[in-house]
C-alpha atoms as a PDB file:
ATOM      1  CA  UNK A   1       0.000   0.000   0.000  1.00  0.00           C
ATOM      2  CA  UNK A   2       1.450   3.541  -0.760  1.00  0.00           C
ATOM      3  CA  UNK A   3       1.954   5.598   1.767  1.00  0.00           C
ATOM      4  CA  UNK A   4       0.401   8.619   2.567  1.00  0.00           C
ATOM      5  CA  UNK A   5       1.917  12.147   1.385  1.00  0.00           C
ATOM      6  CA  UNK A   6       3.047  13.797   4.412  1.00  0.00           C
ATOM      7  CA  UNK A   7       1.948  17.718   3.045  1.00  0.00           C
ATOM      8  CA  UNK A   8       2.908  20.668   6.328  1.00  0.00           C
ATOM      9  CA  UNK A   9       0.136  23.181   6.757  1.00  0.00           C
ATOM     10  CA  UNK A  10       1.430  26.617   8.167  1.00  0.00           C
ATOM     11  CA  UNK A  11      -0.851  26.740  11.022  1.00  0.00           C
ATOM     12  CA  UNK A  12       0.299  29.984  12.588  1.00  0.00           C
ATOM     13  CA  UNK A  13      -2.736  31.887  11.471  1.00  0.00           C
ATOM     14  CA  UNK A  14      -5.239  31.476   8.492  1.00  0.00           C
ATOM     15  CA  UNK A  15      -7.525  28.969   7.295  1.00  0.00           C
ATOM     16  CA  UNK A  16      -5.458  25.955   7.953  1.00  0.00           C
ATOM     17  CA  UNK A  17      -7.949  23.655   9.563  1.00  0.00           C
ATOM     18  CA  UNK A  18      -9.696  24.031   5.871  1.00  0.00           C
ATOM     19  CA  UNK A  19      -7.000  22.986   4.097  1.00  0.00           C
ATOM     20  CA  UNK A  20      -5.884  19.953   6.424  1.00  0.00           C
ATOM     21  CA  UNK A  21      -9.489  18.658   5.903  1.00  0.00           C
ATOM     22  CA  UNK A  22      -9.157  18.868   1.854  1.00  0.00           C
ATOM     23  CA  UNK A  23      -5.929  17.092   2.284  1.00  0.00           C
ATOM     24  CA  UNK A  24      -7.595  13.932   4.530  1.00  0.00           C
ATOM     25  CA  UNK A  25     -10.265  14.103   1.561  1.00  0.00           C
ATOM     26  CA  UNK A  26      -7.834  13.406  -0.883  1.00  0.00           C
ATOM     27  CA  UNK A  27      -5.856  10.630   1.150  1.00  0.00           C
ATOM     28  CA  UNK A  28      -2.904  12.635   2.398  1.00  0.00           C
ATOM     29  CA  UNK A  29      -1.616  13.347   5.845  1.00  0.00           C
ATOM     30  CA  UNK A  30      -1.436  16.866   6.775  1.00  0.00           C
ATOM     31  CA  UNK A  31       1.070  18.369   9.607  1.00  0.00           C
ATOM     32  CA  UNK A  32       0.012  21.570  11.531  1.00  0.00           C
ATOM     33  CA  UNK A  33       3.281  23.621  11.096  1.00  0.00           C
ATOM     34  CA  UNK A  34       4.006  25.743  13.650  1.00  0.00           C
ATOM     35  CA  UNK A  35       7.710  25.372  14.391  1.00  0.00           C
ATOM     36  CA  UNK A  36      10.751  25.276  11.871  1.00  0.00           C
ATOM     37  CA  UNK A  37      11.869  21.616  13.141  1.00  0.00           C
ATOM     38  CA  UNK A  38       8.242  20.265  12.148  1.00  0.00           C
ATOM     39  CA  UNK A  39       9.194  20.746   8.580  1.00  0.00           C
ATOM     40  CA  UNK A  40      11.479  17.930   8.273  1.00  0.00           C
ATOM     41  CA  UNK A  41      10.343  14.935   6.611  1.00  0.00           C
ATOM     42  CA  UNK A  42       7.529  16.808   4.909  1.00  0.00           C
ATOM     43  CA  UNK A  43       6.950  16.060   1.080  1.00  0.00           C
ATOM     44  CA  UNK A  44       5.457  19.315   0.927  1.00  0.00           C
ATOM     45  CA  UNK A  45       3.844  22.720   2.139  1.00  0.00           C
ATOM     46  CA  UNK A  46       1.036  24.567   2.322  1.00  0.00           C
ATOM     47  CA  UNK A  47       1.181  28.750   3.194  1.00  0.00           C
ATOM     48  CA  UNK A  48      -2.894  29.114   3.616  1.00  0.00           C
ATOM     49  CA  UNK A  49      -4.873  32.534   3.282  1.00  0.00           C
ATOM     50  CA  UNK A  50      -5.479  34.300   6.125  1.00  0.00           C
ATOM     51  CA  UNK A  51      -3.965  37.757   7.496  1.00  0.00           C
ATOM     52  CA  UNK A  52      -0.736  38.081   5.547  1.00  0.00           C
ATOM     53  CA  UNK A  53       0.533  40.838   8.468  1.00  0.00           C
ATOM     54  CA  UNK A  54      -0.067  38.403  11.158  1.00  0.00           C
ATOM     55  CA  UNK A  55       1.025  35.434   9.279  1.00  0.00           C
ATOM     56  CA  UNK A  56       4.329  37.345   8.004  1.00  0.00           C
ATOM     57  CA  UNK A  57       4.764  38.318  11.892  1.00  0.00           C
ATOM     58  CA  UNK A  58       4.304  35.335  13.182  1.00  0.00           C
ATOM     59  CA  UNK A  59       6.552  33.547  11.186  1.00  0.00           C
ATOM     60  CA  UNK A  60       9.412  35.626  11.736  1.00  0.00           C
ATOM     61  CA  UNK A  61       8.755  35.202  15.568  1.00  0.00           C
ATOM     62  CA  UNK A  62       9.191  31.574  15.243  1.00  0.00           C
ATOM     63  CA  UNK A  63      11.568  31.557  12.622  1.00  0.00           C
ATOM     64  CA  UNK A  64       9.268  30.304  10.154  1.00  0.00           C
ATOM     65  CA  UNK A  65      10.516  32.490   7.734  1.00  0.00           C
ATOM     66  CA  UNK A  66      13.884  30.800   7.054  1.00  0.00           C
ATOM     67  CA  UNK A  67      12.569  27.773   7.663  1.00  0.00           C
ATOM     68  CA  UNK A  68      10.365  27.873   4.825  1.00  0.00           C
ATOM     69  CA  UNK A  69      13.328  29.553   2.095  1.00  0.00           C
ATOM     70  CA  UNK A  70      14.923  26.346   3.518  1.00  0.00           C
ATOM     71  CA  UNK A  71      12.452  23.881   2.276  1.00  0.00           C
ATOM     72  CA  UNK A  72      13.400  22.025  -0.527  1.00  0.00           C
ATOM     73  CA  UNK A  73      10.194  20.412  -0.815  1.00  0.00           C
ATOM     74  CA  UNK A  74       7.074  21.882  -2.949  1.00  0.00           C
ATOM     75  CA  UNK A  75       4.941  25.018  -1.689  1.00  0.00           C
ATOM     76  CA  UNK A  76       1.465  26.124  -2.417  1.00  0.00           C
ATOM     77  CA  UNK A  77       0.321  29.446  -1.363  1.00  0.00           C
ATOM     78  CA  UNK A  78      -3.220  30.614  -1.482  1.00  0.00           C
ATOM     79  CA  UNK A  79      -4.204  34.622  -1.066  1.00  0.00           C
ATOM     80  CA  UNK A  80      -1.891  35.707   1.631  1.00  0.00           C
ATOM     81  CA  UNK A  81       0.154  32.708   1.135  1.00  0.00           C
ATOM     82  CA  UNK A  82       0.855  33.638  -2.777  1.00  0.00           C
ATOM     83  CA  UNK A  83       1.871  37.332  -0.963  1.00  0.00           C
ATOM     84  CA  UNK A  84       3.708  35.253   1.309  1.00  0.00           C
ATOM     85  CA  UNK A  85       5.812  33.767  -1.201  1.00  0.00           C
ATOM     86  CA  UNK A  86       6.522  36.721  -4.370  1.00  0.00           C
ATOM     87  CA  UNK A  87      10.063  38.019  -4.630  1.00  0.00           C
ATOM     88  CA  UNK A  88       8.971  40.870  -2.273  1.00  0.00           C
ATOM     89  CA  UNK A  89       8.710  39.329   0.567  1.00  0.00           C
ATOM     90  CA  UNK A  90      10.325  35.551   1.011  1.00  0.00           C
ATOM     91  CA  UNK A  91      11.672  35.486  -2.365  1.00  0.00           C
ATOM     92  CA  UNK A  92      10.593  32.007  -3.179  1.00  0.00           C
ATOM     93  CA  UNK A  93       8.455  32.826  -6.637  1.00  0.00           C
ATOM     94  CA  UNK A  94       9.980  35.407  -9.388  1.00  0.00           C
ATOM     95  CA  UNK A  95       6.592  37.137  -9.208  1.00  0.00           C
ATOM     96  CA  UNK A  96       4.806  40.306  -7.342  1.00  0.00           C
ATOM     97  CA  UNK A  97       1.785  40.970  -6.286  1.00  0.00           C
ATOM     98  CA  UNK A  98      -1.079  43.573  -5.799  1.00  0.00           C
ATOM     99  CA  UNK A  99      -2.820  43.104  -2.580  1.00  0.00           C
ATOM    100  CA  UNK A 100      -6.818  43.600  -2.203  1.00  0.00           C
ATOM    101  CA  UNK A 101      -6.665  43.706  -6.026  1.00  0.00           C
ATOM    102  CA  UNK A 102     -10.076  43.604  -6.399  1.00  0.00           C
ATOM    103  CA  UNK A 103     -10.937  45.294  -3.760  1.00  0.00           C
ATOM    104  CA  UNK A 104     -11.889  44.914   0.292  1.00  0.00           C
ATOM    105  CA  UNK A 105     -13.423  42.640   1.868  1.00  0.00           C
ATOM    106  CA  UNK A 106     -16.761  44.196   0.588  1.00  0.00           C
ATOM    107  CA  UNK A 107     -15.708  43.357  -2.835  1.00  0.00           C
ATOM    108  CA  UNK A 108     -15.288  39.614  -2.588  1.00  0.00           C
ATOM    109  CA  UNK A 109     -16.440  37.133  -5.281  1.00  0.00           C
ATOM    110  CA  UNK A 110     -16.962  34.148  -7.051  1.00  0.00           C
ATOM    111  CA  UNK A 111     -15.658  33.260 -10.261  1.00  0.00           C
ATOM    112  CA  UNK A 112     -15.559  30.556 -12.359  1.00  0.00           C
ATOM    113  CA  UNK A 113     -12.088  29.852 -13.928  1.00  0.00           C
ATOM    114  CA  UNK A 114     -10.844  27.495 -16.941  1.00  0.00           C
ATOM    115  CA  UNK A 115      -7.558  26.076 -15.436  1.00  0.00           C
ATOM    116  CA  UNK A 116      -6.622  23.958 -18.603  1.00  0.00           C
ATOM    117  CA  UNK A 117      -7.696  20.536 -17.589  1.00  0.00           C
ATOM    118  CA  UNK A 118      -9.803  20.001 -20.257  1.00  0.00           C
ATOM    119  CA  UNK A 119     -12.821  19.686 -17.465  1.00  0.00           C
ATOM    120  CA  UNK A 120     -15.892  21.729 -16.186  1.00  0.00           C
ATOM    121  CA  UNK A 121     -14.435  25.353 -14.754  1.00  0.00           C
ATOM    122  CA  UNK A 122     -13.244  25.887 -11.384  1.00  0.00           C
ATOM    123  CA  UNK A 123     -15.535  27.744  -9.014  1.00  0.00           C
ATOM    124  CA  UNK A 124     -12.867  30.048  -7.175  1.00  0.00           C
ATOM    125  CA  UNK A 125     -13.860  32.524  -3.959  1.00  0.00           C
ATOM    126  CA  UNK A 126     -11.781  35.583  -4.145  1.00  0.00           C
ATOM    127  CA  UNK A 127     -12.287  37.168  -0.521  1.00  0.00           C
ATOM    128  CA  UNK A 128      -9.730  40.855  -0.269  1.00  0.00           C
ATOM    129  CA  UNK A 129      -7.803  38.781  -2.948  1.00  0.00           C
ATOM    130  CA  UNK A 130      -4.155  39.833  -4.589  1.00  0.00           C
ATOM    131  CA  UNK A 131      -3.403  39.103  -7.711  1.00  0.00           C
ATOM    132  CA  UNK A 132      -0.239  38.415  -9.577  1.00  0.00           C
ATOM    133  CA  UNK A 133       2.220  40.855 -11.584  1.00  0.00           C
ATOM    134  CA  UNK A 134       5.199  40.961 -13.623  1.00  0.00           C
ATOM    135  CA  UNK A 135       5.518  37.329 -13.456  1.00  0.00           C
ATOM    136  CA  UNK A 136       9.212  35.949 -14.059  1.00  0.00           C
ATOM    137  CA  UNK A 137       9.835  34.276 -17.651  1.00  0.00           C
ATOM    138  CA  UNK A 138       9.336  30.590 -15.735  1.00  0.00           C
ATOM    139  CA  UNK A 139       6.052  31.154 -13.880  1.00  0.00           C
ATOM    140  CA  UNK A 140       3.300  29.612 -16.231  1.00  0.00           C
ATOM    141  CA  UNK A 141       0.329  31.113 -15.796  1.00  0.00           C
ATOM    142  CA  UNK A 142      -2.642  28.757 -15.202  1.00  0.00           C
ATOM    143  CA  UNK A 143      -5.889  30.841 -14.922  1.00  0.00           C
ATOM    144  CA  UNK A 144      -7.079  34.676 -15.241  1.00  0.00           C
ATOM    145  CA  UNK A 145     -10.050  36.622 -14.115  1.00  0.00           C
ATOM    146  CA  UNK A 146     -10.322  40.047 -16.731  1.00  0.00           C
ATOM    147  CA  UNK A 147      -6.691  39.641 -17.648  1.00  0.00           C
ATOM    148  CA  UNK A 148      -5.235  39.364 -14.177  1.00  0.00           C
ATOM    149  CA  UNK A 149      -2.726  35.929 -13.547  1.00  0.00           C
ATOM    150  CA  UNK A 150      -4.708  34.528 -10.188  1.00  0.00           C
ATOM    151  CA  UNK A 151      -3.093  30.971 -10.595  1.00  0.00           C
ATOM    152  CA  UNK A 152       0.574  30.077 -11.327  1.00  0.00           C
ATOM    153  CA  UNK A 153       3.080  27.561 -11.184  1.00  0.00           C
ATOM    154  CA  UNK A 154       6.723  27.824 -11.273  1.00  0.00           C
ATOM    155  CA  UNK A 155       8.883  24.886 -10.710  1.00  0.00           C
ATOM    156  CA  UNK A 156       8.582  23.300  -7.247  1.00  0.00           C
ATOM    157  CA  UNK A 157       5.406  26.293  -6.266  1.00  0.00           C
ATOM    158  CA  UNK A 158       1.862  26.338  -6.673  1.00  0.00           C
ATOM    159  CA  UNK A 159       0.283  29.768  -6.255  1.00  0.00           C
ATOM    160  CA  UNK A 160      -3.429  30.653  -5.907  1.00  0.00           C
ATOM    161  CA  UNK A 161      -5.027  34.360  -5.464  1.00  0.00           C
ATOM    162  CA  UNK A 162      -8.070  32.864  -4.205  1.00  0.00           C
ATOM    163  CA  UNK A 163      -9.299  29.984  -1.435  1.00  0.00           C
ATOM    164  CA  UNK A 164     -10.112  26.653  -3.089  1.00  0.00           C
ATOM    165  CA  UNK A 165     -10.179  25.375   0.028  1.00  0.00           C
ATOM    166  CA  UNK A 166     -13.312  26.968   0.740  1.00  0.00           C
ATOM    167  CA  UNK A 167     -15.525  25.056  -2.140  1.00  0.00           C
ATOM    168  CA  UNK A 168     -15.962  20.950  -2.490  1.00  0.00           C
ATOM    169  CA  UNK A 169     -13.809  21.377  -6.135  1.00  0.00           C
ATOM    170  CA  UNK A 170     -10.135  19.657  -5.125  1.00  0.00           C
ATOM    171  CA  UNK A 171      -8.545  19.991  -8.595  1.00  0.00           C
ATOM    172  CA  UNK A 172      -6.168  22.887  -7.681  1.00  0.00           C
ATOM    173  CA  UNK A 173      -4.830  20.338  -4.286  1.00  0.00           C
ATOM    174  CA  UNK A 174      -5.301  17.706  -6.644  1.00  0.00           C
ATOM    175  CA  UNK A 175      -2.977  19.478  -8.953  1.00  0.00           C
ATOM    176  CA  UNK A 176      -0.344  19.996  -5.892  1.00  0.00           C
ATOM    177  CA  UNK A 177      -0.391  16.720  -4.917  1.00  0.00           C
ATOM    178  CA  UNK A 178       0.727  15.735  -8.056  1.00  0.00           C
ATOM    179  CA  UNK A 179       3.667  18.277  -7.895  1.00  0.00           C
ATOM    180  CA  UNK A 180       4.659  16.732  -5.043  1.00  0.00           C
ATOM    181  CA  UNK A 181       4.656  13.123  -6.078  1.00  0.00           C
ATOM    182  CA  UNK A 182       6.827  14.466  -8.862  1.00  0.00           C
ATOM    183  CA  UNK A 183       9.001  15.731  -7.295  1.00  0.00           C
ATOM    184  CA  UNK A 184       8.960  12.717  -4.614  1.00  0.00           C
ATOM    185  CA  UNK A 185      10.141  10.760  -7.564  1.00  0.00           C
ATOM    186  CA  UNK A 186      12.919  13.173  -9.062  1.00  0.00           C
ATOM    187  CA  UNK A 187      14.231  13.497  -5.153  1.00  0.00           C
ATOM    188  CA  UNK A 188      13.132  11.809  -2.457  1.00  0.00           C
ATOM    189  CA  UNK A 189      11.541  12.831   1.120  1.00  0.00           C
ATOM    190  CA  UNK A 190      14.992  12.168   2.449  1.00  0.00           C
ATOM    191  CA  UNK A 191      16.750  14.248   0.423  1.00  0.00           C
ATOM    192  CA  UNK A 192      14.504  16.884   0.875  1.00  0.00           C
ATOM    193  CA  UNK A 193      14.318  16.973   4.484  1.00  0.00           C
ATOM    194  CA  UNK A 194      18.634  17.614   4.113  1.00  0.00           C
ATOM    195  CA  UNK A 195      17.645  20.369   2.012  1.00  0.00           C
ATOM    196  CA  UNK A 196      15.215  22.236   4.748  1.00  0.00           C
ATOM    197  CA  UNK A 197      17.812  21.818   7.149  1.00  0.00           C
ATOM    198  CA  UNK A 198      20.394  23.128   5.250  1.00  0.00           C
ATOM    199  CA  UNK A 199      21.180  27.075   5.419  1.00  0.00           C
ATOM    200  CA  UNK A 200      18.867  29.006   3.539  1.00  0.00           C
ATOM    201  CA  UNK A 201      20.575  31.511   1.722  1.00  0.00           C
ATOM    202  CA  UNK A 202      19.025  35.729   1.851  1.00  0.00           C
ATOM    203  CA  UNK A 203      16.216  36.093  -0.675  1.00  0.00           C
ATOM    204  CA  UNK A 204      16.611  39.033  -2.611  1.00  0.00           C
ATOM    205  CA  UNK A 205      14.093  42.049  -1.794  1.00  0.00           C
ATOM    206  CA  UNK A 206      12.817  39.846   1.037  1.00  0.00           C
ATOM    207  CA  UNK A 207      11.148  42.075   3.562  1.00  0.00           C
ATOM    208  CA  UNK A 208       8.001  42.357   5.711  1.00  0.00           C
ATOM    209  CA  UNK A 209       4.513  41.508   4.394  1.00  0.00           C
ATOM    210  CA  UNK A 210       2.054  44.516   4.783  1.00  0.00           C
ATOM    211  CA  UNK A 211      -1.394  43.513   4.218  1.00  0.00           C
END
């Protein structure tokens, strides 16, 4: 019997709990992360939405923050978590973003999004929602509401503007868990965990999330 993908939820602050229960849903085995040392062994990681001020905080308090540039596993980031992530701020993705793109909290949606799997579109909930900008020449951009990049991959990172784990669609986690069993098979959890142990070196332009 396979085992079960061991995928880290950052559980400092955010909708984590909603995201750990789409990951038993799909057969996976997700870690509340709330400590740099509970990254090891982890096939992958998930930065959830939330408050990216308090999550940015909060992660720098418990060292979080080079924890995570010290992963060598793959990372999805929804809404704050895609903020999280740009070249701004950690400096994992070559991408920025606008915060509350579309507007407050008052201005949330729903949306329904082709994300190129041939299949029905992808109801997405946009709630104070970012979007991306001046994406690097490897981030291929997956979906687009009016013209805007609001789902991305490059390499090893997912990256969502919006909260799919707040509808009973899975694709987009389906999607990460197969980046992750890729990249299971091109590395190995061992090798991985040596890589988020290992020093992380300074991202460039990485500073503190304002959200």
């Amino acid at each position: 019997m396979e085992k079960p993908l061991r995928i880290g939820v950052l559980a400092v602050q955010g909708n984590f709990r909603e995201h750990a229960a789409v990951l038993r849903r799909l057969g996976a085995e997700p870690v509340e992360v709330r400590l740099p040392e509970q990254l090891d062994g982890l096939d992958g990681l998930i930065i959830p939405g939330g408050e990216s001020t308090a999550i940015a905080r909060l992660m720098r308090l418990y060292g979080l923050d080079e924890g995570v540039r010290g992963f060598g596993g793959p990372i999805f980031g929804t809404c704050a978590g895609m903020i999280v992530l740009d070249r701004d701020h950690l400096g994992l993705g070559d991408y920025g973003t606008r915060r509350n793109a579309f507007g407050r909290q008052v201005r949330s949606f729903e949306a329904d999004l082709d994300i190129g799997d041939g299949e029905e579109q992808l109801r997405a909930v946009f709630i104070r929602a970012p979007w991306l900008e001046d994406p690097g020449p490897d981030v291929e951009v997956l979906a687009e509401v009016d013209g805007h990049p609001v789902l991305a991959r490059e390499g090893r990172l997912l990256v969502a503007a919006f909260h799919p784990e707040l509808t009973d669609d899975t694709r987009v986690h389906e999607r990460f868990l197969n980046i992750v069993r890729e990249e299971c098979a091109r590395v190995g959890s061992t090798e991985r965990g040596k890589m988020a142990k290992a020093p992380a070196l300074p991202a460039a332009g990485a500073g503190n999330v304002r959200a």
